[in-house]
N, C-alpha and C. Protein backbone atom coordinates (compact mmCIF):
# COMPACT_ATOMS: atom_id res chain seq x y z
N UNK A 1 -31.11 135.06 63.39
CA UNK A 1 -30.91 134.19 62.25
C UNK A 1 -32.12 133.27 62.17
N UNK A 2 -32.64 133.10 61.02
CA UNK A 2 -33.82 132.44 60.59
C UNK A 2 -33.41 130.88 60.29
N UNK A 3 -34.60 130.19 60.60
CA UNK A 3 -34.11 128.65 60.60
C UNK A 3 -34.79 128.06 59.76
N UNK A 4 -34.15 127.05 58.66
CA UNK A 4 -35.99 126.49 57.62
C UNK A 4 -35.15 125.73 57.00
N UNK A 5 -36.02 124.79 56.26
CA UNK A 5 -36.06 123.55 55.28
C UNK A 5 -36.17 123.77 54.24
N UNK A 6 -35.00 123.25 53.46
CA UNK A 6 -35.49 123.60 51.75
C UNK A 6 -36.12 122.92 51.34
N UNK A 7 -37.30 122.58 50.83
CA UNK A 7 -38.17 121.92 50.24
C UNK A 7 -38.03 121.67 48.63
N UNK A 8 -37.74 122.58 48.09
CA UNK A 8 -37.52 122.37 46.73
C UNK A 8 -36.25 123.88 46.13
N UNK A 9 -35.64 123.29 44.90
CA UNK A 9 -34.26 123.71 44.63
C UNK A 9 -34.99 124.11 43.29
N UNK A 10 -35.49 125.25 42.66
CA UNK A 10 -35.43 125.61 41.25
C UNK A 10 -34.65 126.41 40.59
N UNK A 11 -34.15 125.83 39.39
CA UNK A 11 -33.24 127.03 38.54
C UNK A 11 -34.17 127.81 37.37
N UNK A 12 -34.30 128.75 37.84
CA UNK A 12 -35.17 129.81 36.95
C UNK A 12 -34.63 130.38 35.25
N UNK A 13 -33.59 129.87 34.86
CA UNK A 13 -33.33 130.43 33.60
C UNK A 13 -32.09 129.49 32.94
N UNK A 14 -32.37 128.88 31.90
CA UNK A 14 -31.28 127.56 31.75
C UNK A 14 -29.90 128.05 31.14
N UNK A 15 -29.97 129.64 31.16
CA UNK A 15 -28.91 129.98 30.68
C UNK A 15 -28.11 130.13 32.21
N UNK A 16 -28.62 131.06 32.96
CA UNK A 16 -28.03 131.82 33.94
C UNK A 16 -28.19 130.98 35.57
N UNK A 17 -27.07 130.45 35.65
CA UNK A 17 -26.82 129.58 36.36
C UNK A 17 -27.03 129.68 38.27
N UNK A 18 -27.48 131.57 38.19
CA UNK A 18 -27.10 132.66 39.39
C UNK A 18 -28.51 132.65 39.72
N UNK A 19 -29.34 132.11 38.76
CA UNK A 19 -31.16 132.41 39.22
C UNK A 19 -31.60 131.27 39.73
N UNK A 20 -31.18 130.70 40.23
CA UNK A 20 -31.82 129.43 41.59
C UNK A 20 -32.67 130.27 42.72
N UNK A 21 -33.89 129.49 42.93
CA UNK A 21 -34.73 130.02 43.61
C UNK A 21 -34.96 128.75 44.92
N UNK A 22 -35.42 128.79 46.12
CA UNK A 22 -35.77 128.13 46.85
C UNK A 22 -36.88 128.38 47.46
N UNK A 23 -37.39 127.16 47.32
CA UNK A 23 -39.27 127.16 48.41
C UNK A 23 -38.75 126.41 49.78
N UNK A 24 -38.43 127.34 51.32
CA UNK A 24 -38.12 127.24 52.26
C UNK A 24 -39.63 127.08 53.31
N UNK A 25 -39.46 125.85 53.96
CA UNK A 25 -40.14 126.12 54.88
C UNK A 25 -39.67 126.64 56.39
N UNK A 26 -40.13 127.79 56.96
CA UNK A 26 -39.22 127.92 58.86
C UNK A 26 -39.95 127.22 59.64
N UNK A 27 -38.55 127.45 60.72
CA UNK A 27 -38.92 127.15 62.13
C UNK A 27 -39.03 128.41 62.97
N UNK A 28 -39.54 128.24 63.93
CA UNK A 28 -39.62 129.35 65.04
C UNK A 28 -39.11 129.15 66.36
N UNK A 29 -38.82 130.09 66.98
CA UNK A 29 -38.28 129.61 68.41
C UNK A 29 -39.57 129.88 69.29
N UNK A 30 -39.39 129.30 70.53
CA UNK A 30 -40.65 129.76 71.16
C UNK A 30 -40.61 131.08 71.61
N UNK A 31 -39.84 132.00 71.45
CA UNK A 31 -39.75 133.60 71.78
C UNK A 31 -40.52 134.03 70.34
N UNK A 32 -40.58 133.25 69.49
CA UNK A 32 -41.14 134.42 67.68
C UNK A 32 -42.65 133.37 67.78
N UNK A 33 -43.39 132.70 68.86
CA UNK A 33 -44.74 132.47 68.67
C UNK A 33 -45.73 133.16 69.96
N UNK A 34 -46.98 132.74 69.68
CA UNK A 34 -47.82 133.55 70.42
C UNK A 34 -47.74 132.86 72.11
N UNK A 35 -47.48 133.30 72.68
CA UNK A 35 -47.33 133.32 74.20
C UNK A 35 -45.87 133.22 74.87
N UNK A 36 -45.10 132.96 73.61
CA UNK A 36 -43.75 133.23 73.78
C UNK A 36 -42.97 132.14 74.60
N UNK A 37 -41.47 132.26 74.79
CA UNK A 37 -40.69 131.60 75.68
C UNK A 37 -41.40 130.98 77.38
N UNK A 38 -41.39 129.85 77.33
CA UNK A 38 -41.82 129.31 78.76
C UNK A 38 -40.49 128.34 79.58
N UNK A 39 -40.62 128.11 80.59
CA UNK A 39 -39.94 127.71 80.98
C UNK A 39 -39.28 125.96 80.70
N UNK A 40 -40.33 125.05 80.20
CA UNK A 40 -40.51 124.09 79.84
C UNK A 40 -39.84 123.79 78.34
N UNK A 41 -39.69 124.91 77.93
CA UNK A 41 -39.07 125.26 76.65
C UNK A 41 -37.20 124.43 76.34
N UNK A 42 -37.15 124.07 76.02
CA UNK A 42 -35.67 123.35 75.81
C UNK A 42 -34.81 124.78 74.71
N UNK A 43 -33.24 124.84 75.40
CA UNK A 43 -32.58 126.06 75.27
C UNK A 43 -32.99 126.19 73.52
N UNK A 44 -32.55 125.09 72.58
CA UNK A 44 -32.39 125.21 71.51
C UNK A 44 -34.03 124.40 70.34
N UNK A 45 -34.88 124.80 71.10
CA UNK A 45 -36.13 124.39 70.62
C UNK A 45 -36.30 125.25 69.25
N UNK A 46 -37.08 124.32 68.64
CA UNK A 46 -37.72 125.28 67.68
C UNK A 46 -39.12 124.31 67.10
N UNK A 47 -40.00 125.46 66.51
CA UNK A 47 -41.26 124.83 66.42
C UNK A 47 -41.48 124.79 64.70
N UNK A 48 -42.30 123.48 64.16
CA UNK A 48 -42.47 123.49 62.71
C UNK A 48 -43.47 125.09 62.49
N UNK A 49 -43.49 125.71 61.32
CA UNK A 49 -44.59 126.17 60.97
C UNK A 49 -45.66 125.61 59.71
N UNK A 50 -46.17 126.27 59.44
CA UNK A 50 -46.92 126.21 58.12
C UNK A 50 -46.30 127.41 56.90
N UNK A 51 -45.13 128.10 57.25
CA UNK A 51 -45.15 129.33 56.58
C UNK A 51 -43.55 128.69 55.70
N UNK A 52 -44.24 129.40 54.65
CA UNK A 52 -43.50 129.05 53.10
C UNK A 52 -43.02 130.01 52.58
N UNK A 53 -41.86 130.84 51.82
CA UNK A 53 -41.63 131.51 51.02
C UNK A 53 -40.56 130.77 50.01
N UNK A 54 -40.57 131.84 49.25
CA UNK A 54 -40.10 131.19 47.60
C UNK A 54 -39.10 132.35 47.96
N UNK A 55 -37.50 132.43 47.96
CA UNK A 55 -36.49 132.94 48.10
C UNK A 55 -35.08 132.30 47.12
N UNK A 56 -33.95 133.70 46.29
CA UNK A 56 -33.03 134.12 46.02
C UNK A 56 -32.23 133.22 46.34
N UNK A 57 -31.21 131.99 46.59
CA UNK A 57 -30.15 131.65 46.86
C UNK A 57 -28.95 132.00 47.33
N UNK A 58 -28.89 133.15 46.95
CA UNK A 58 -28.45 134.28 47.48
C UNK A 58 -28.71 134.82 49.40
N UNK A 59 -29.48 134.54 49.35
CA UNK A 59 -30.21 135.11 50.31
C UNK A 59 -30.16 133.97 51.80
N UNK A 60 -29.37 133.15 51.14
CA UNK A 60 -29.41 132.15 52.54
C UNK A 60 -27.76 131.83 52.68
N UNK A 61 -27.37 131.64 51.46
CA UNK A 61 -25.96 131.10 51.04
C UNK A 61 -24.80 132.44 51.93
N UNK A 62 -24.82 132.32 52.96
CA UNK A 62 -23.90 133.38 53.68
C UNK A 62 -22.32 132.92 53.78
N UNK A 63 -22.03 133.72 54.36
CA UNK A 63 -20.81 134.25 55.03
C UNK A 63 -20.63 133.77 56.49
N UNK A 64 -19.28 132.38 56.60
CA UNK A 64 -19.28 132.21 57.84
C UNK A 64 -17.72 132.18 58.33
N UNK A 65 -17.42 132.52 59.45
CA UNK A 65 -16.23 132.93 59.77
C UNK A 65 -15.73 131.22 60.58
N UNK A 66 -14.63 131.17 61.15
CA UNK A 66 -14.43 130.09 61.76
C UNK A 66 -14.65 130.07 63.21
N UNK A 67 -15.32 130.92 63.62
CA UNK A 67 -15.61 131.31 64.81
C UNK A 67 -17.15 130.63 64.74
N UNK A 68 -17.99 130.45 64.15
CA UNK A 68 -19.21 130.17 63.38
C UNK A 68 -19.97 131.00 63.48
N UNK A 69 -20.19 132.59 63.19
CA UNK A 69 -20.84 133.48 63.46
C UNK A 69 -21.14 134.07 62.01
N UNK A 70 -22.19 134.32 61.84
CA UNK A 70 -22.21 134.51 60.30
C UNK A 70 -22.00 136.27 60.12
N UNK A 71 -22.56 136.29 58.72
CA UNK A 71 -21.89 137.41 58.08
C UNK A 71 -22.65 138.82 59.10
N UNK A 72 -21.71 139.71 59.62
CA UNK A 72 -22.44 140.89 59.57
C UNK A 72 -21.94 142.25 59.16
N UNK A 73 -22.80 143.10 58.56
CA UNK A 73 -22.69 144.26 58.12
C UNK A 73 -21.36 144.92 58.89
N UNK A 74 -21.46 144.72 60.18
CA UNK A 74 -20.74 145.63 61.38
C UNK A 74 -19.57 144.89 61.53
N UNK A 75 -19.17 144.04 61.15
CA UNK A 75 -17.67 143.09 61.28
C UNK A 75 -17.07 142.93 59.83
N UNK A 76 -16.35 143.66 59.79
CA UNK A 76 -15.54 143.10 58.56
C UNK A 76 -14.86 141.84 58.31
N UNK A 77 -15.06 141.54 57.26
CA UNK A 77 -14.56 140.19 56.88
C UNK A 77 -13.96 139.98 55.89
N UNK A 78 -13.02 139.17 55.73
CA UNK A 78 -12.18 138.86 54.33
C UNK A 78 -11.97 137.84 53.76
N UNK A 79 -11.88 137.02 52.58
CA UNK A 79 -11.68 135.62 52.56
C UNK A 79 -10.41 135.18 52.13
N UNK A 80 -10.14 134.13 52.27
CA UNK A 80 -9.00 133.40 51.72
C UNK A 80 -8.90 132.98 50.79
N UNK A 81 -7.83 133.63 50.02
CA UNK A 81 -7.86 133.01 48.35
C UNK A 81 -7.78 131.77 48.23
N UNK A 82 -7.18 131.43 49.09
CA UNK A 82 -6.93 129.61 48.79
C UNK A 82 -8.10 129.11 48.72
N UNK A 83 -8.55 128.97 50.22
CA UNK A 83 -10.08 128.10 50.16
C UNK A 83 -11.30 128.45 50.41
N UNK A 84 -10.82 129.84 50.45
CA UNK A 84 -12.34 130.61 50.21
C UNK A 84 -13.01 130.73 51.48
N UNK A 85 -12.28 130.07 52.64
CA UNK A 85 -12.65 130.25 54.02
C UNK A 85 -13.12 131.82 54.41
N UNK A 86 -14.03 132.38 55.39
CA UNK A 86 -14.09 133.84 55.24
C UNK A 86 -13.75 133.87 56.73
N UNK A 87 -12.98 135.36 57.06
CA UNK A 87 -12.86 135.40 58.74
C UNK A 87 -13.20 136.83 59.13
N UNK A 88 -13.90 136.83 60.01
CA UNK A 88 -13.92 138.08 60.44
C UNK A 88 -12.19 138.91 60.95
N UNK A 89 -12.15 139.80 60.49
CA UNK A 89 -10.93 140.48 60.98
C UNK A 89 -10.46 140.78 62.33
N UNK A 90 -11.42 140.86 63.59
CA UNK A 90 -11.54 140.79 64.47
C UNK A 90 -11.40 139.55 64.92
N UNK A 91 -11.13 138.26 64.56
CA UNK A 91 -11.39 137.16 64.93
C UNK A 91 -9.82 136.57 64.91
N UNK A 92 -9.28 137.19 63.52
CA UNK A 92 -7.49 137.12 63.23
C UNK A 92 -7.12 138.08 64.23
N UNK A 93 -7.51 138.86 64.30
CA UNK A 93 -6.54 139.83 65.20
C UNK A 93 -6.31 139.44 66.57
N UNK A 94 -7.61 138.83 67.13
CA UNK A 94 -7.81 137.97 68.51
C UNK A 94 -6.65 136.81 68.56
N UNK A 95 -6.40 136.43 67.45
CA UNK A 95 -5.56 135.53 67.37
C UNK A 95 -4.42 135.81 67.33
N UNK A 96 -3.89 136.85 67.34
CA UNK A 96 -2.93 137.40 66.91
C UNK A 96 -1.87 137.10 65.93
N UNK A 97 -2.72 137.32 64.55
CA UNK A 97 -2.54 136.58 63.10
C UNK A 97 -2.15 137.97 62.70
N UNK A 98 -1.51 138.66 61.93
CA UNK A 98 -0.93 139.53 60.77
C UNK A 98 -1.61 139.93 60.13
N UNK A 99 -2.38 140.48 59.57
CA UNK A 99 -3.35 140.67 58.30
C UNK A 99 -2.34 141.69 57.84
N UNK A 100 -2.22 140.65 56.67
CA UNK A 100 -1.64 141.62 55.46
C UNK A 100 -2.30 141.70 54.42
N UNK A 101 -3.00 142.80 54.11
CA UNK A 101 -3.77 142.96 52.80
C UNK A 101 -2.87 144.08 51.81
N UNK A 102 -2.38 143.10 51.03
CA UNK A 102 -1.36 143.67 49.70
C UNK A 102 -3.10 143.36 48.28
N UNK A 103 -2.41 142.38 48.22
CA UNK A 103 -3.50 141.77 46.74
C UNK A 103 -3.92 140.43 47.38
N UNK A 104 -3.96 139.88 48.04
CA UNK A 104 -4.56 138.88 48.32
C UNK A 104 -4.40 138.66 50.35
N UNK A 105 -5.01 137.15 50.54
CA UNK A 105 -4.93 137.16 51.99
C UNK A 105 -5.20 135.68 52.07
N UNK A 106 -4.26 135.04 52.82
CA UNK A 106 -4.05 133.52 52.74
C UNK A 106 -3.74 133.03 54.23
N UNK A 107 -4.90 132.19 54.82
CA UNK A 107 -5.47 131.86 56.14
C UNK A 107 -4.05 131.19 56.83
N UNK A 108 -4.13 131.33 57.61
CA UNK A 108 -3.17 130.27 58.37
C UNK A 108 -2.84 129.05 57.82
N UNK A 109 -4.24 128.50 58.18
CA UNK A 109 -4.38 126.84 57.75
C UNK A 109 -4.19 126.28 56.34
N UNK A 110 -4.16 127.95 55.34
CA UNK A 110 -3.38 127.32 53.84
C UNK A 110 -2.08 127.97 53.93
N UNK A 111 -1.72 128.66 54.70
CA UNK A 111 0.28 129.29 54.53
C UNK A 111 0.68 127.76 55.16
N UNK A 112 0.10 127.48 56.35
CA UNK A 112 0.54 125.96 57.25
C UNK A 112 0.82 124.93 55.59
N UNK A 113 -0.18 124.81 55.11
CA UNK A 113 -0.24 123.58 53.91
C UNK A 113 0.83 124.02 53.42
N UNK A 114 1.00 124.99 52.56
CA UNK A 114 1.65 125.64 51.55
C UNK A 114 3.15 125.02 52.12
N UNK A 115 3.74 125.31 53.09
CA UNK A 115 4.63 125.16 53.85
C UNK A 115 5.13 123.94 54.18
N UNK A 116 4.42 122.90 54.41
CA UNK A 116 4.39 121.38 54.34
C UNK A 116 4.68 120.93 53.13
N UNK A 117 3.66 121.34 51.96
CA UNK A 117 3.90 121.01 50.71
C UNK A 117 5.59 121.62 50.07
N UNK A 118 5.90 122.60 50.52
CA UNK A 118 7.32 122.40 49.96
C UNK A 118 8.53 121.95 50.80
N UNK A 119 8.49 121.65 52.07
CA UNK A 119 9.01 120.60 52.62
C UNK A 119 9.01 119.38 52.27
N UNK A 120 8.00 118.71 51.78
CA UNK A 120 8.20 117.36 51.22
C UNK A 120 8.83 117.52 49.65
C-alpha cells in the first residue's frame, strides 16, 4: 500500500461530479529507497519524496473492512446497506456472524441499532 499527501483536489468537468483528479505527493519506506531497510530504521518510518503524480479519485478512495485491511481482489467483500461499512466475508465468518445474502446485507452494528430503536 502506497503512502502520500494530497496536495491539491481538482474537479475536471463542472457537470460530472465523478472526474476529481488529485496531485499526490508519496512517501517511501526505507525498503522502496536506494540502500534499503537498515537497522536504525524505525518499524513505521517513511521518507518524504520529490515524486508527484496527478491521479483518478477513484484510485485511492478504497475499500476498508473493520479489520482495517483494505480492499483485495482475493477476499471477498460486501457492504452494508445501512452504513455502507464494507467487510470482508472472511472476517464475518471469523466472527461467527450469518451471512445472509437474499437482497441486501445489514452489519451487526446496524441490526444491534435497528433493534434498540424499536425497543424504545
Amino acid at each position: 500500500m502506497q503512502i502520500g499527501r494530497i496536495k491539491q483536489i481538482v474537479q475536471r468537468s463542472a457537470s460530472d461530479i465523478d472526474e476529481v483528479e488529485l496531485t499526490v505527493a508519496w512517501y517511501y519506506r526505507p525498503e522502496e529507497a536506494i540502500g534499503g531497510r537498515k537497522a536504525f530504521h524505525g518499524h513505521k518510518e517513511l521518507f518524504t519524496s520529490d515524486h508527484e503524480d496527478v491521479i483518478h479519485k477513484n484510485t485511492i478512495l478504497g475499500k476498508y473492512c473493520t479489520c482495517e485491511l483494505p480492499y483485495n481482489p482475493d477476499l471477498p467483500m460486501i457492504m452494508c446497506d445501512k452504513c455502507e461499512e464494507w467487510y470482508h466475508l472472511k472476517c464475518l465468518e471469523e466472527r461467527n456472524n450469518k451471512i445472509e445474502l437474499q437482497n441486501s446485507f445489514c452489519c451487526d452494528h446496524c441490526k444491534a441499532k435497528a433493534k434498540k430503536a424499536r425497543v424504545e
